[in-house]
Protein backbone atom coordinates (compact mmCIF):
# COMPACT_ATOMS: atom_id res chain seq x y z
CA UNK A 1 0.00 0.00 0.00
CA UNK A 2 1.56 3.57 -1.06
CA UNK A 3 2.20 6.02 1.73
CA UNK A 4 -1.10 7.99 0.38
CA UNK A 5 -2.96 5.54 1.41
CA UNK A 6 -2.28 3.34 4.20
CA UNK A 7 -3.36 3.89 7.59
CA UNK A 8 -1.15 6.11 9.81
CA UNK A 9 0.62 4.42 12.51
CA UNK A 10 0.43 5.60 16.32
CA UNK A 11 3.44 8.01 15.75
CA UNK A 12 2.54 9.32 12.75
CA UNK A 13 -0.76 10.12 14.83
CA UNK A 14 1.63 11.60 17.20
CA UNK A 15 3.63 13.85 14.69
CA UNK A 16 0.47 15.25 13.47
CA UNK A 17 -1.12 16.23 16.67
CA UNK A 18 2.50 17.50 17.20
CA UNK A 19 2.27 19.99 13.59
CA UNK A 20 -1.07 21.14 14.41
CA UNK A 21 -0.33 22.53 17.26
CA UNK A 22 3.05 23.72 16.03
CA UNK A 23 1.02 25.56 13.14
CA UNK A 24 -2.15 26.26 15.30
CA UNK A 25 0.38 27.96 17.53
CA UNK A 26 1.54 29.84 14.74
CA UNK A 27 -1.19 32.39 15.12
CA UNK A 28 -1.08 32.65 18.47
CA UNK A 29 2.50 33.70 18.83
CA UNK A 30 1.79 36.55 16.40
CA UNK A 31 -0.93 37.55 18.40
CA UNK A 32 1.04 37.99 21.16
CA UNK A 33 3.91 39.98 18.56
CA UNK A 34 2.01 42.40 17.19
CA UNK A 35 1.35 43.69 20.59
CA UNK A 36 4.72 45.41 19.70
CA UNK A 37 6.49 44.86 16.41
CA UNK A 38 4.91 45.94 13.09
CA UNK A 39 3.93 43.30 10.03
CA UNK A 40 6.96 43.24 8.13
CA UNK A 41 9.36 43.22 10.84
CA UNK A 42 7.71 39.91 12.24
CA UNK A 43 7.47 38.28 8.68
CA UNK A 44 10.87 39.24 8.00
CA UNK A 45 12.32 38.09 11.63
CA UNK A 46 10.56 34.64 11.36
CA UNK A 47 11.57 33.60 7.93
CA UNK A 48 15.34 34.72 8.08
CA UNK A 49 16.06 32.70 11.36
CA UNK A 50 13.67 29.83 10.14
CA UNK A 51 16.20 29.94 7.23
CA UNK A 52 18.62 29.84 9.43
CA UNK A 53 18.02 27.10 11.94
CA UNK A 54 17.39 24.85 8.46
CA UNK A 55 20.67 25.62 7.43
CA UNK A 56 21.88 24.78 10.39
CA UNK A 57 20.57 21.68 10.42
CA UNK A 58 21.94 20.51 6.77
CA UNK A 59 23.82 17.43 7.97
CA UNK A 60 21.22 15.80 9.54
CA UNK A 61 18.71 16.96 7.54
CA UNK A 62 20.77 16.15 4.46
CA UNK A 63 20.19 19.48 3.02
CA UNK A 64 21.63 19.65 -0.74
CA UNK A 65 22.42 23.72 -1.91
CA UNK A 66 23.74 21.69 -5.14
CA UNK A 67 20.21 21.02 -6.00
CA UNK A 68 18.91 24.21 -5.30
CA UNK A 69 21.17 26.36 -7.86
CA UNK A 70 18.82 25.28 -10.80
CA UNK A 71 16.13 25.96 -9.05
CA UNK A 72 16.59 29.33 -7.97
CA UNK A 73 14.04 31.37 -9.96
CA UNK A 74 11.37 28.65 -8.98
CA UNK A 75 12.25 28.71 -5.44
CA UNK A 76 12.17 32.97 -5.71
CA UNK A 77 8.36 32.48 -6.95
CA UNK A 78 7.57 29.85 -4.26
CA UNK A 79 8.90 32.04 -1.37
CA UNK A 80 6.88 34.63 -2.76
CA UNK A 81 3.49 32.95 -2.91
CA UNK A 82 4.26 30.24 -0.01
CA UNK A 83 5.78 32.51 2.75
CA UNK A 84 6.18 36.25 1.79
CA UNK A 85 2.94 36.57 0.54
CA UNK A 86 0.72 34.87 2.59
CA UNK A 87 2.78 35.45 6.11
CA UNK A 88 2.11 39.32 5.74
CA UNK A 89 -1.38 38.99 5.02
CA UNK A 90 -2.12 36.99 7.98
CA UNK A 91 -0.01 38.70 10.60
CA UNK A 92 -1.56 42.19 9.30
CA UNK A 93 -4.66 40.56 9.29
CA UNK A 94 -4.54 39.60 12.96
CA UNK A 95 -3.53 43.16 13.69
CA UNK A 96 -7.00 43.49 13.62
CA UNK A 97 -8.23 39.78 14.07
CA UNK A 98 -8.81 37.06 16.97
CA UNK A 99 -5.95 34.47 16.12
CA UNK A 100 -8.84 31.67 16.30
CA UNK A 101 -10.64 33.59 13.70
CA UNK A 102 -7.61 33.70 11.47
CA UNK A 103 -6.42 30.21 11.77
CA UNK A 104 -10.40 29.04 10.82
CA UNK A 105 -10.59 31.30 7.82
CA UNK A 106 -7.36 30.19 6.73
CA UNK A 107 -7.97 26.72 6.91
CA UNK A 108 -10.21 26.96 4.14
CA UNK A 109 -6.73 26.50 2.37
CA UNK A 110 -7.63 23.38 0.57
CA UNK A 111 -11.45 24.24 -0.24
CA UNK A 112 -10.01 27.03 -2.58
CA UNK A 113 -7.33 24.46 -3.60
CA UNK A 114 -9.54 21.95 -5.04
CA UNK A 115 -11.10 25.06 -7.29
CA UNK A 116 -8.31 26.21 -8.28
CA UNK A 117 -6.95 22.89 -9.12
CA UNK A 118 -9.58 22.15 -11.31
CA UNK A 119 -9.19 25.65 -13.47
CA UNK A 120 -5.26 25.52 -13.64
CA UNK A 121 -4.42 21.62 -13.64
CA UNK A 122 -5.55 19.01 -16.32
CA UNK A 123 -5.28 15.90 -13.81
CA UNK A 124 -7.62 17.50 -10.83
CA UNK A 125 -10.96 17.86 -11.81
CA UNK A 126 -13.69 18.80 -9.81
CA UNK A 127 -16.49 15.47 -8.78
CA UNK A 128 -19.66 16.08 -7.01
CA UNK A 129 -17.70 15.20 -3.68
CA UNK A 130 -15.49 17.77 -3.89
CA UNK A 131 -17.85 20.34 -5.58
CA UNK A 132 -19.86 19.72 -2.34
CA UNK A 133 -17.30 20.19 -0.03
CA UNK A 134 -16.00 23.25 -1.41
CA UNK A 135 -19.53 24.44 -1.20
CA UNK A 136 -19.85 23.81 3.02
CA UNK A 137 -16.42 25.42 2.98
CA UNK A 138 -17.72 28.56 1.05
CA UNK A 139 -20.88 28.77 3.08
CA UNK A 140 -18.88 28.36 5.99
CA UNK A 141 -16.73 31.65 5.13
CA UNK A 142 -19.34 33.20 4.16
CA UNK A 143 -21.03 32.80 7.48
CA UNK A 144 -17.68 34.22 9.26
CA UNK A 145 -17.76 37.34 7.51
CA UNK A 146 -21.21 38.08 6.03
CA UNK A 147 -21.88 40.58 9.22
CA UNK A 148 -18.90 42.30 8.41
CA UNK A 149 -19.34 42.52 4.43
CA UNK A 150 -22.74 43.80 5.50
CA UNK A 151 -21.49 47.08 7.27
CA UNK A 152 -19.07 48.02 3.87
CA UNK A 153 -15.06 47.49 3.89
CA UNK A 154 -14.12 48.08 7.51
CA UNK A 155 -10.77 47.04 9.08
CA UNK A 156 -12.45 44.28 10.36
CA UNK A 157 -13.76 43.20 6.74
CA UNK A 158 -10.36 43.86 5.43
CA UNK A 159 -8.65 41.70 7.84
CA UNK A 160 -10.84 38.85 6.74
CA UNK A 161 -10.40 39.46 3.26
CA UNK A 162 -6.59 39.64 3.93
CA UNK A 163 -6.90 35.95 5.85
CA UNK A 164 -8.25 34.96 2.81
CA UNK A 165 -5.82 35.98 0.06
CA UNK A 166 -2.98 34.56 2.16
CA UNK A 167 -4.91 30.93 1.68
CA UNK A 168 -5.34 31.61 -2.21
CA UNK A 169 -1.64 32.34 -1.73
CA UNK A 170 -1.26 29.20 -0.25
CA UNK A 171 -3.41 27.21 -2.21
CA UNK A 172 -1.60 28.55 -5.44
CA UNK A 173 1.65 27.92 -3.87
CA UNK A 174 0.66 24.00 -3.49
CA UNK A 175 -0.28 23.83 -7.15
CA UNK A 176 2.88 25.33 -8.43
CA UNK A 177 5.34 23.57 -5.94
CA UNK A 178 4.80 19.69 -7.07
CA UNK A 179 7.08 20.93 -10.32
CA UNK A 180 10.15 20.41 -7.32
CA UNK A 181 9.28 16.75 -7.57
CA UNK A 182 10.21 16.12 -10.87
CA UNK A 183 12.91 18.51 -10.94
CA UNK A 184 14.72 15.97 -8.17
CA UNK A 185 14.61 18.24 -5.16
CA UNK A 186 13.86 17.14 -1.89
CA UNK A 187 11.32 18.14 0.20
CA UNK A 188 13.98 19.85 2.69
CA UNK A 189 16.01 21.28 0.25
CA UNK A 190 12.60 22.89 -1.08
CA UNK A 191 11.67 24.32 2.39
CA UNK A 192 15.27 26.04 2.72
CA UNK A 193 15.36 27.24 -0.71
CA UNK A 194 11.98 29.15 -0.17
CA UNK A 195 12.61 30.57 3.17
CA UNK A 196 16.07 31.80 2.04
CA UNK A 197 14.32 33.11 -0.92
CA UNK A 198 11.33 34.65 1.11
CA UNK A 199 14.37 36.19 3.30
CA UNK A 200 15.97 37.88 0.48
CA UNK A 201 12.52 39.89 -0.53
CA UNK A 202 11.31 40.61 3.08
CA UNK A 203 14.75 41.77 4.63
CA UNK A 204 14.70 44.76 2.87
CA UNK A 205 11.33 45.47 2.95
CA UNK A 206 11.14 45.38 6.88
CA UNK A 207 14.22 47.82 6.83
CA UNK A 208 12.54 50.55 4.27
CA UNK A 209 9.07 50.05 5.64
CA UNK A 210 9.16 49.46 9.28
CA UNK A 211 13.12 51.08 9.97
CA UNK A 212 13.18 48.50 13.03
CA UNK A 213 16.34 50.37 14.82
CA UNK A 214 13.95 53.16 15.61
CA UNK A 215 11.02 50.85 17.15
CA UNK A 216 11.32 50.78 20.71
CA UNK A 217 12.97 47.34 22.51
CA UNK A 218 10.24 44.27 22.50
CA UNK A 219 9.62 42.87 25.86
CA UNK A 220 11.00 39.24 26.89
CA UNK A 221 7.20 37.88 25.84
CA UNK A 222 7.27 39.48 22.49
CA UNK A 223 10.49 38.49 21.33
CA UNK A 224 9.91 34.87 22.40
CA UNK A 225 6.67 34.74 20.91
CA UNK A 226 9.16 35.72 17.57
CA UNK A 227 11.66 32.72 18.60
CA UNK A 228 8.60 30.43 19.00
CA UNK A 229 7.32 31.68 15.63
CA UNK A 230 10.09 30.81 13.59
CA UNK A 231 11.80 27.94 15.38
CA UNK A 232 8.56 26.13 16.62
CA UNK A 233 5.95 26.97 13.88
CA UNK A 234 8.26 27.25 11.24
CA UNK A 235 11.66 25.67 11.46
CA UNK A 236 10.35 22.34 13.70
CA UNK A 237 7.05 22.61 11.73
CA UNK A 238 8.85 21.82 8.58
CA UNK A 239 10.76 19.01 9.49
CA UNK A 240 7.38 17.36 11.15
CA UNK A 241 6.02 18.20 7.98
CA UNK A 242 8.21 16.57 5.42
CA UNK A 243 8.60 12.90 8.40
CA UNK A 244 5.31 12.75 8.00
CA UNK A 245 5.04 13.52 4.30
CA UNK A 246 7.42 10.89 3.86
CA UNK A 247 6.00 7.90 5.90
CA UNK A 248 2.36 8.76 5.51
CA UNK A 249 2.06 10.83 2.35
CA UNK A 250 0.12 13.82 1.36
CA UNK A 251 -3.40 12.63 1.65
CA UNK A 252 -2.89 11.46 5.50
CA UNK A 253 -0.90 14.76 6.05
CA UNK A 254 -3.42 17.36 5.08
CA UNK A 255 -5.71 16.16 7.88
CA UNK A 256 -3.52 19.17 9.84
CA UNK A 257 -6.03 21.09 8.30
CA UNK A 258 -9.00 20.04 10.29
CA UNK A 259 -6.60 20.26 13.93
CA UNK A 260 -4.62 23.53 13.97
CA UNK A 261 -7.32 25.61 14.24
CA UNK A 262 -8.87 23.82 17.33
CA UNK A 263 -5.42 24.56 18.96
CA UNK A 264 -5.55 28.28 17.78
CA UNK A 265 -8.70 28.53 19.43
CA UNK A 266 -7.48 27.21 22.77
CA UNK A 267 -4.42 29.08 23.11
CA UNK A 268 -6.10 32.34 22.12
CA UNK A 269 -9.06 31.95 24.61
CA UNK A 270 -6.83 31.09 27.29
CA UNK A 271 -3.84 32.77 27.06
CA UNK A 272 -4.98 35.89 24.82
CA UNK A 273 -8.70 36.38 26.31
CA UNK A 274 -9.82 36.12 23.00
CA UNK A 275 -13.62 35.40 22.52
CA UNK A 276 -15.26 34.31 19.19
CA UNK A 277 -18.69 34.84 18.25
CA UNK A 278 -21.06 32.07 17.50
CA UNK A 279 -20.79 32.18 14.26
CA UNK A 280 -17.40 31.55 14.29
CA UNK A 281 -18.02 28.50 15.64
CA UNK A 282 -20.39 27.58 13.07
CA UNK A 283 -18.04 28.48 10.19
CA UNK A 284 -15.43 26.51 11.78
CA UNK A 285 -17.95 23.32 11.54
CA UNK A 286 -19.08 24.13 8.06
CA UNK A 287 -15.56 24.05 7.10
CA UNK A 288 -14.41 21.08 8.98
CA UNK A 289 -17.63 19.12 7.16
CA UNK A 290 -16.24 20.78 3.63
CA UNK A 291 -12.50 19.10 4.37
CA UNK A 292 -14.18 16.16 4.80
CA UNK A 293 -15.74 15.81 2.12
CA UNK A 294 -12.95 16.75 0.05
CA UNK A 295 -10.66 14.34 1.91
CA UNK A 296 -13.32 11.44 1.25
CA UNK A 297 -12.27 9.23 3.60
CA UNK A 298 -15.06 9.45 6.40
CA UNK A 299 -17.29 9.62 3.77
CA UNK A 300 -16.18 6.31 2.58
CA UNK A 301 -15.47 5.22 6.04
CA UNK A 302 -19.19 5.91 6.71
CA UNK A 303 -20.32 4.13 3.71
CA UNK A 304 -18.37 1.12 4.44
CA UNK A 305 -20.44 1.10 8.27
CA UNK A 306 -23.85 1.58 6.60
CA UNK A 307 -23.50 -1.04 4.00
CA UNK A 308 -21.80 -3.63 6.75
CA UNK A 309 -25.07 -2.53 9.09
CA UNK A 310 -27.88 -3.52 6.11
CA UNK A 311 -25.38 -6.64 5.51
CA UNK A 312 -25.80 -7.81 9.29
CA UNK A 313 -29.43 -7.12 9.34
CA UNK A 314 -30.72 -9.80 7.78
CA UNK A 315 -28.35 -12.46 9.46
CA UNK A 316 -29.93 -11.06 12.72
CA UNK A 317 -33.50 -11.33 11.69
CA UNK A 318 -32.79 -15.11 10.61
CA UNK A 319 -30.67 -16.02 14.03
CA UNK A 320 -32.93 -18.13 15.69
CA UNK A 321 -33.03 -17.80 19.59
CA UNK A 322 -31.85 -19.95 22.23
């Protein structure tokens, strides 16, 4: 059985409670940084030492620059749309946002996946499944920020809509990133080569933009919620990542999805204050049924128990009694 399909074994359970709340945590550390820093100086801070620690990491990670040279104008793009891109969106966005709120909208990453999979690819077309589940993920964002969209383009609205765009970033970033495959780079080398890339573009910016010397000194709190950012949610998060990408493939990995932002919520409400409306709450669940049902594997898990049920019905009605 390939790695995309076989069942995940008890650590690979393990790893991937581990990356969803390494990337559910995500949000909550830059909740708690831009208390104090501004956007591009947080995006900037946890990229280049992400970069960093993976570098420094290269000979256990077997890290290859060789195979990056050739790569280096795809690895520019994939920075771009994979980190520089969407990390700015979302941390601006939470300047305004609960971190719970963010991490729900953006986990309807893979709902705008599947569409746009099925416009740019040849091989990925959409079913009835998947049209389905993109639906309940749609609804589901559109129950999040309907309100908002009601009262015209506030910060609020804004925010959202930023959330948003850093998924299509995302989701766009997933599509163009399988050319690495065939192009014989590894998944770490990949993660390196983008970071390092998203470094070079967001250095510079934070320094024009956001002239850091002049900010005032972050407290203790703030600067480790930076360290945590890029060493625990990005650096650590990668390497989970690409383990369990490796034993139990892509399909069994995305199922991060449907976790992180449970953990978002938690650590926000406890350790932030933060307080979602109900509606949150319901968006979350429409979009949790929409992954689902793009996944297809409790829907096929469910049809397997319904047709074993009707099978041991009639054995039961013919079992004659003691």
């Amino acid at each position: 059985m390939s790695p995309q399909q076989r069942p995940m074994t008890p650590f690979e359970w393990g790893l991937l409670l581990l990356l969803s709340v390494l990337w559910g945590g995500s949000f909550f550390f830059v909740g708690m940084a831009v208390k104090q820093l501004p956007p591009f100086t947080i995006v900037a801070l946890r990229v280049s030492i992400a970069a960093a620690l993976l570098w420094l990491t290269a000979p256990a990670t077997g890290l290859s620059p060789q195979n990056m040279r050739a790569q280096i104008g795809p690895l520019l793009v994939l920075g771009l749309l994979n980190n520089a891109i969407p990390f700015t969106l979302i941390v601006w966005g939470q300047t305004h946002l609960a971190s719970g709120l963010a991490s729900i909208l953006n986990a309807s990453t893979p709902v705008i996946t599947v569409v746009a999979a099925h416009f740019l690819t040849t091989t990925e077309r959409l079913n009835a499944r998947k049209i389905a589940g993109a639906l309940f993920g749609l609804i589901g964002v559109a129950a999040m920020i309907a309100p908002d969209l009601a009262h015209g383009l506030r910060q609020d609205l804004l925010a959202e809509l930023a959330i948003l765009g850093a998924a299509l970033a995302y989701a766009l970033s997933s599509l163009y990133g399988r050319r690495f495959r065939a192009a014989g780079l590894a998944p770490i080398d990949v993660a390196a080569g983008q970071m390092t890339a998203s470094s070079l573009m967001l250095l510079p910016l934070a320094l024009i933009v956001d002239r850091p010397w002049s900010l005032p000194a972050p407290s203790l709190e703030v600067a480790s919620a930076v360290l945590g950012l890029a060493a625990l949610s990005t650096a650590l998060a990668y390497v989970v990542y690409f383990r369990i990408l490796a034993g139990a493939g892509a399909t069994n990995v995305v199922l991060v999805t449907l976790l992180a932002p449970a953990t978002s919520v938690l650590l926000g409400a406890f350790s932030l204050g933060e307080h979602l409306a109900p509606r949150d709450f319901l968006g979350l669940l429409l979009i949790a049924t929409g992954l689902a049902l793009i996944d297809g594997r409790p829907v096929q898990a469910t049809a397997r128990k319904l047709a074993c049920f009707r099978q041991l019905g009639p054995l039961r009605g013919r079992a004659k009694p003691n």
